[in-house]
Protein backbone atom coordinates (compact mmCIF):
# COMPACT_ATOMS: atom_id res chain seq x y z
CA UNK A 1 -23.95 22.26 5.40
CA UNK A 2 -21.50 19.26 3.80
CA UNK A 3 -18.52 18.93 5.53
CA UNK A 4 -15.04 18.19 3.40
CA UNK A 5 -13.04 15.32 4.39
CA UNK A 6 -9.90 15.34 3.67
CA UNK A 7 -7.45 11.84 2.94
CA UNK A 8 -3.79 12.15 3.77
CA UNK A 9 -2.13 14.84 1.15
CA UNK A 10 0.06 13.72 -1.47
CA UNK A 11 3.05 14.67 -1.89
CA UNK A 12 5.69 14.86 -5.15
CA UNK A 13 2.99 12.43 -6.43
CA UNK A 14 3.26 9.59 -3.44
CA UNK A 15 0.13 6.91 -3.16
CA UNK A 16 -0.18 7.24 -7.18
CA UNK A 17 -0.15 5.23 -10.14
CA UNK A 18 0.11 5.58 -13.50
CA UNK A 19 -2.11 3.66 -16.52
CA UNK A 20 -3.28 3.45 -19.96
CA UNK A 21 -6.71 2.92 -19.52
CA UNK A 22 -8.79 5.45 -19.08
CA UNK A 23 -11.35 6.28 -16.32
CA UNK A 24 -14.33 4.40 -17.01
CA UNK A 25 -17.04 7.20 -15.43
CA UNK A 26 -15.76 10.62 -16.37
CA UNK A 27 -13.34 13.05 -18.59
CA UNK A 28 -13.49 16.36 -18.41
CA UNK A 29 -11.17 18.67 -20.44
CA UNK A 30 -10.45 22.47 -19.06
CA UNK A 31 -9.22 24.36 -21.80
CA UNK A 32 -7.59 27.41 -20.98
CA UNK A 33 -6.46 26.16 -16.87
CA UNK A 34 -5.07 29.45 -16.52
CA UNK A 35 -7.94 31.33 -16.95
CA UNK A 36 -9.01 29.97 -13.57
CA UNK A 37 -6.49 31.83 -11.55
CA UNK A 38 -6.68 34.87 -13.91
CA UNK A 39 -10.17 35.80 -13.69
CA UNK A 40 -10.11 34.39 -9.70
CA UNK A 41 -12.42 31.82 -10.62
CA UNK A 42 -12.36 29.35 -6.59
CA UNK A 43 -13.84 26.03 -7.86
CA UNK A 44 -15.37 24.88 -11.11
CA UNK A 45 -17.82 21.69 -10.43
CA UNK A 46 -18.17 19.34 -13.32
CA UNK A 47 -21.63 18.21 -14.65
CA UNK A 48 -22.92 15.49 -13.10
CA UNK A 49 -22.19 11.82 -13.66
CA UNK A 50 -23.49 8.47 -12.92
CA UNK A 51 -21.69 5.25 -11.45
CA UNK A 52 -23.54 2.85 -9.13
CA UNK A 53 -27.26 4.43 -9.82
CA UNK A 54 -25.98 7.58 -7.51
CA UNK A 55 -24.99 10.60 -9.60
CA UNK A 56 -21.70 11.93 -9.09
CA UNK A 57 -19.73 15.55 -9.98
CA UNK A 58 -15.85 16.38 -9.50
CA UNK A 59 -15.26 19.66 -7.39
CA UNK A 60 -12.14 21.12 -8.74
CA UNK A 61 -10.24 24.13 -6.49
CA UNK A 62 -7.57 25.87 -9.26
CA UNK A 63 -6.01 27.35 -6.24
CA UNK A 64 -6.66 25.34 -3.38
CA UNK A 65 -9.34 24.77 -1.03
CA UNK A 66 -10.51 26.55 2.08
CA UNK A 67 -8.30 23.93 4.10
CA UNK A 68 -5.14 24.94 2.90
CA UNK A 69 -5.71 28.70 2.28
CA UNK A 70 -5.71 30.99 -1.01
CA UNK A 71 -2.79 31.15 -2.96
CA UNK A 72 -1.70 27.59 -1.56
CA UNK A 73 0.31 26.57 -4.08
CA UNK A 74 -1.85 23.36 -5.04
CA UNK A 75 -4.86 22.13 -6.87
CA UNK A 76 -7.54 20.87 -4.59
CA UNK A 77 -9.66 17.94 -6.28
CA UNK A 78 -13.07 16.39 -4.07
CA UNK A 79 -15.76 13.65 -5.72
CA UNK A 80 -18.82 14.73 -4.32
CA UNK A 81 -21.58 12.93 -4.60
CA UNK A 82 -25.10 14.98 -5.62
CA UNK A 83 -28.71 15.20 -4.05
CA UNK A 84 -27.56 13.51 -0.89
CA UNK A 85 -31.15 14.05 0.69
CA UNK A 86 -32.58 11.60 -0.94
CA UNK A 87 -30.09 9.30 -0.89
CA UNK A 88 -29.99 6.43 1.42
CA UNK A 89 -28.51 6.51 4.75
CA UNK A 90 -25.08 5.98 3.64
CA UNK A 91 -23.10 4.81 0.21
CA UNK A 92 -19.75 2.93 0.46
CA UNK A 93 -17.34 3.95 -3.05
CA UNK A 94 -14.34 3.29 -4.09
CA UNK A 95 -13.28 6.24 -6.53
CA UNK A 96 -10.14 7.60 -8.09
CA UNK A 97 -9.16 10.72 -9.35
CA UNK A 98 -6.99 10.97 -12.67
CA UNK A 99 -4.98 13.47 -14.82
CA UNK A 100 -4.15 12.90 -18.10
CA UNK A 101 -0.30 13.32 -19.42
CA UNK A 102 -0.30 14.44 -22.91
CA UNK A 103 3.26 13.17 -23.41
CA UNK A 104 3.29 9.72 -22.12
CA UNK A 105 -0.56 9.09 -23.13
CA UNK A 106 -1.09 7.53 -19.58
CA UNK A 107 -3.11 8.98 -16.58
CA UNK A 108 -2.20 9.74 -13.66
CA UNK A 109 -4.32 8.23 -10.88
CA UNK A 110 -4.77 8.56 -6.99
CA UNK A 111 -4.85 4.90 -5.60
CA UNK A 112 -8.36 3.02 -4.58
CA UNK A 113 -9.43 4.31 -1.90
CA UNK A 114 -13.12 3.63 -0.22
CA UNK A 115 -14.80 5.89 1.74
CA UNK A 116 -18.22 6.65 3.34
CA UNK A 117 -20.64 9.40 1.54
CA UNK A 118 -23.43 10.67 4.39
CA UNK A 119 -25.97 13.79 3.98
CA UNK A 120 -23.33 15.17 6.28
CA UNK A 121 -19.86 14.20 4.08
CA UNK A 122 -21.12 13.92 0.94
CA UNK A 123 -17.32 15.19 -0.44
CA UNK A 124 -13.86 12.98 0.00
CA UNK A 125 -10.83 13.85 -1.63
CA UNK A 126 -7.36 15.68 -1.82
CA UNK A 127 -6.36 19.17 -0.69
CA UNK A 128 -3.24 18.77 -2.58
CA UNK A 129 -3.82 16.39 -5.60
CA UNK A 130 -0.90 18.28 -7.14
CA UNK A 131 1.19 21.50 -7.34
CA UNK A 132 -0.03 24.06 -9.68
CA UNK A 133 4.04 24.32 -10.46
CA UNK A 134 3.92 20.63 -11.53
CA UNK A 135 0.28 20.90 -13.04
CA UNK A 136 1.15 24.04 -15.70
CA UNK A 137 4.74 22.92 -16.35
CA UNK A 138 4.85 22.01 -20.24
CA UNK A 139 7.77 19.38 -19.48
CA UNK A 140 5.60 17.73 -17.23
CA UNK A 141 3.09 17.09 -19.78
CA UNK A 142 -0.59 17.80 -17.70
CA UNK A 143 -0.81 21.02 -19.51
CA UNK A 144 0.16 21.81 -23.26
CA UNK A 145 -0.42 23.26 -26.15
CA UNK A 146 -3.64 25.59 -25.70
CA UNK A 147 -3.26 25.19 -21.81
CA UNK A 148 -5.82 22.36 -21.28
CA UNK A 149 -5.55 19.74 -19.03
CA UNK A 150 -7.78 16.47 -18.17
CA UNK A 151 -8.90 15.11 -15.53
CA UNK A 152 -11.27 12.14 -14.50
CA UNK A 153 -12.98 10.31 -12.40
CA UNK A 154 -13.88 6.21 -11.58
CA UNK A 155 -16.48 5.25 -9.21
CA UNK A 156 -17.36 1.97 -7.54
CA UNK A 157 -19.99 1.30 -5.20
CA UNK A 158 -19.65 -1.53 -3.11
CA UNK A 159 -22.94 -3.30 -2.92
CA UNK A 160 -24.45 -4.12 0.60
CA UNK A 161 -24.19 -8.57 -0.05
CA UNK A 162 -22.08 -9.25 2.70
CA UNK A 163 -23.55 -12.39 4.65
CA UNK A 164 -23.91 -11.73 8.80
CA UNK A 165 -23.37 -15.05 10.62
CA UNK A 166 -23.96 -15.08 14.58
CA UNK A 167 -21.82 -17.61 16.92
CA UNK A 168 -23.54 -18.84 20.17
CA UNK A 169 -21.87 -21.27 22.37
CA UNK A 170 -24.85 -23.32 22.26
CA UNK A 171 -24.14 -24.32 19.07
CA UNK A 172 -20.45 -24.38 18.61
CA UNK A 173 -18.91 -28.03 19.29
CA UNK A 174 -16.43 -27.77 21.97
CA UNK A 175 -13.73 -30.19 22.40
CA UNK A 176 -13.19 -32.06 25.65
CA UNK A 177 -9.59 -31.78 27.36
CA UNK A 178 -8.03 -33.42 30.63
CA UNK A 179 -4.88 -33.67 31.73
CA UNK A 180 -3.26 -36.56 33.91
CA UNK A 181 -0.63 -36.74 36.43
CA UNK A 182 1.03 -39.93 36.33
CA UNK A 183 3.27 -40.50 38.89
CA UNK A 184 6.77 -41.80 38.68
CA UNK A 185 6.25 -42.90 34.54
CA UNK A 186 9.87 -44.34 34.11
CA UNK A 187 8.61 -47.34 36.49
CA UNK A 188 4.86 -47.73 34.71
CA UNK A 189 5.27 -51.16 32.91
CA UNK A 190 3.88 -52.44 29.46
CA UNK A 191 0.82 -49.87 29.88
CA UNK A 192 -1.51 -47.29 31.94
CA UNK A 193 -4.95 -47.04 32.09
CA UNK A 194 -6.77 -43.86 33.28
CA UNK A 195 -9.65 -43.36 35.37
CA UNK A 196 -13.13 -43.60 33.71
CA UNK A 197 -14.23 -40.18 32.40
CA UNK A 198 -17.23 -39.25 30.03
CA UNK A 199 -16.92 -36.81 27.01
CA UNK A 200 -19.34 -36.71 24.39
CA UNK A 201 -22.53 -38.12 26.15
CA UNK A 202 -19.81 -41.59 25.87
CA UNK A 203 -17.93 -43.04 28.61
């Protein structure tokens, strides 16, 4: 069974941004959002997508997700990413979730964030992307008009390149360091010579 991670809530939009550009991996557009809570639909899971040569799908929860209860109050959004079994081992993304606003013409997007997709957490996102009071308020601009709304998706995987260097002792040059003690140095005259000492293989 996949197990839902959650990242830390949002809240009156914090840890967002706003931008012109699109998402470059997915749009979908709900007609109708209402509908959702009308007819008691719990999730609606977008077709799948493709970004890194792993397929992708956006879980949407119109009235929350099991983590926050039913009638919550909030719209739960998750990227999940499809046919983890025969995937490898583990895939490292960086994904953001977006919502269009039909007034300003910009999205709004959850910041960056990377996280770890396993066989057994194959789903990260955000229990409460936004309030369904903020979400179907015309004013706001995320739902207008015939009561659609947008939302999206952007999807980096970060390839495996990074180089793994190993440090031995044997091989790392260490510098050589004494100290002296020279007694009563106000009376030394023109100079001082130290001991002999070897550093280096050199005397």
């Amino acid at each position: 069974m996949s197990v839902i991670a959650v990242l830390p809530e949002f809240h009156e939009f914090s840890g967002m941004e706003t931008r012109e550009a699109p998402p470059a991996h997915l749009l979908v557009k709900i007609e109708s959002f209402s509908l959702f809570e009308k007819y008691q639909i719990e999730k609606y899971e977008t077709k799948e997508f493709a970004a890194g040569k792993y397929k992708w799908k956006l879980i949407i929860y119109p009235n929350g997700d099991g983590n926050i209860g039913k009638d919550s109050g909030y719209v739960s959004v998750y990227l999940a990413m499809v046919d983890t079994c025969s995937q490898p081992v583990e895939v490292n993304a960086v994904f953001s979730i977006f919502l269009f606003n039909h007034i300003s013409g910009k999205y709004l997007s959850s910041l960056g964030r990377t996280r770890r997709f396993l066989g057994t957490k194959s789903k990260w996102g955000f229990s409460k992307f936004i309030s369904k009071e903020s979400l179907t308020d015309p004013s706001n601009g995320y739902v207008v008009g015939d009561k659609s709304c947008v939302f999206g998706a952007e999807v980096f995987v970060a390839k495996k390149e990074a180089i793994t260097q190993f440090v031995s002792s044997r091989n790392v040059d260490v510098p050589y360091k004494r100290d002296w003690i020279i007694p009563n140095y106000s009376k030394l005259g023109l100079f001082w010579v130290s001991e002999e000492f070897g550093a280096g293989g050199e005397k």
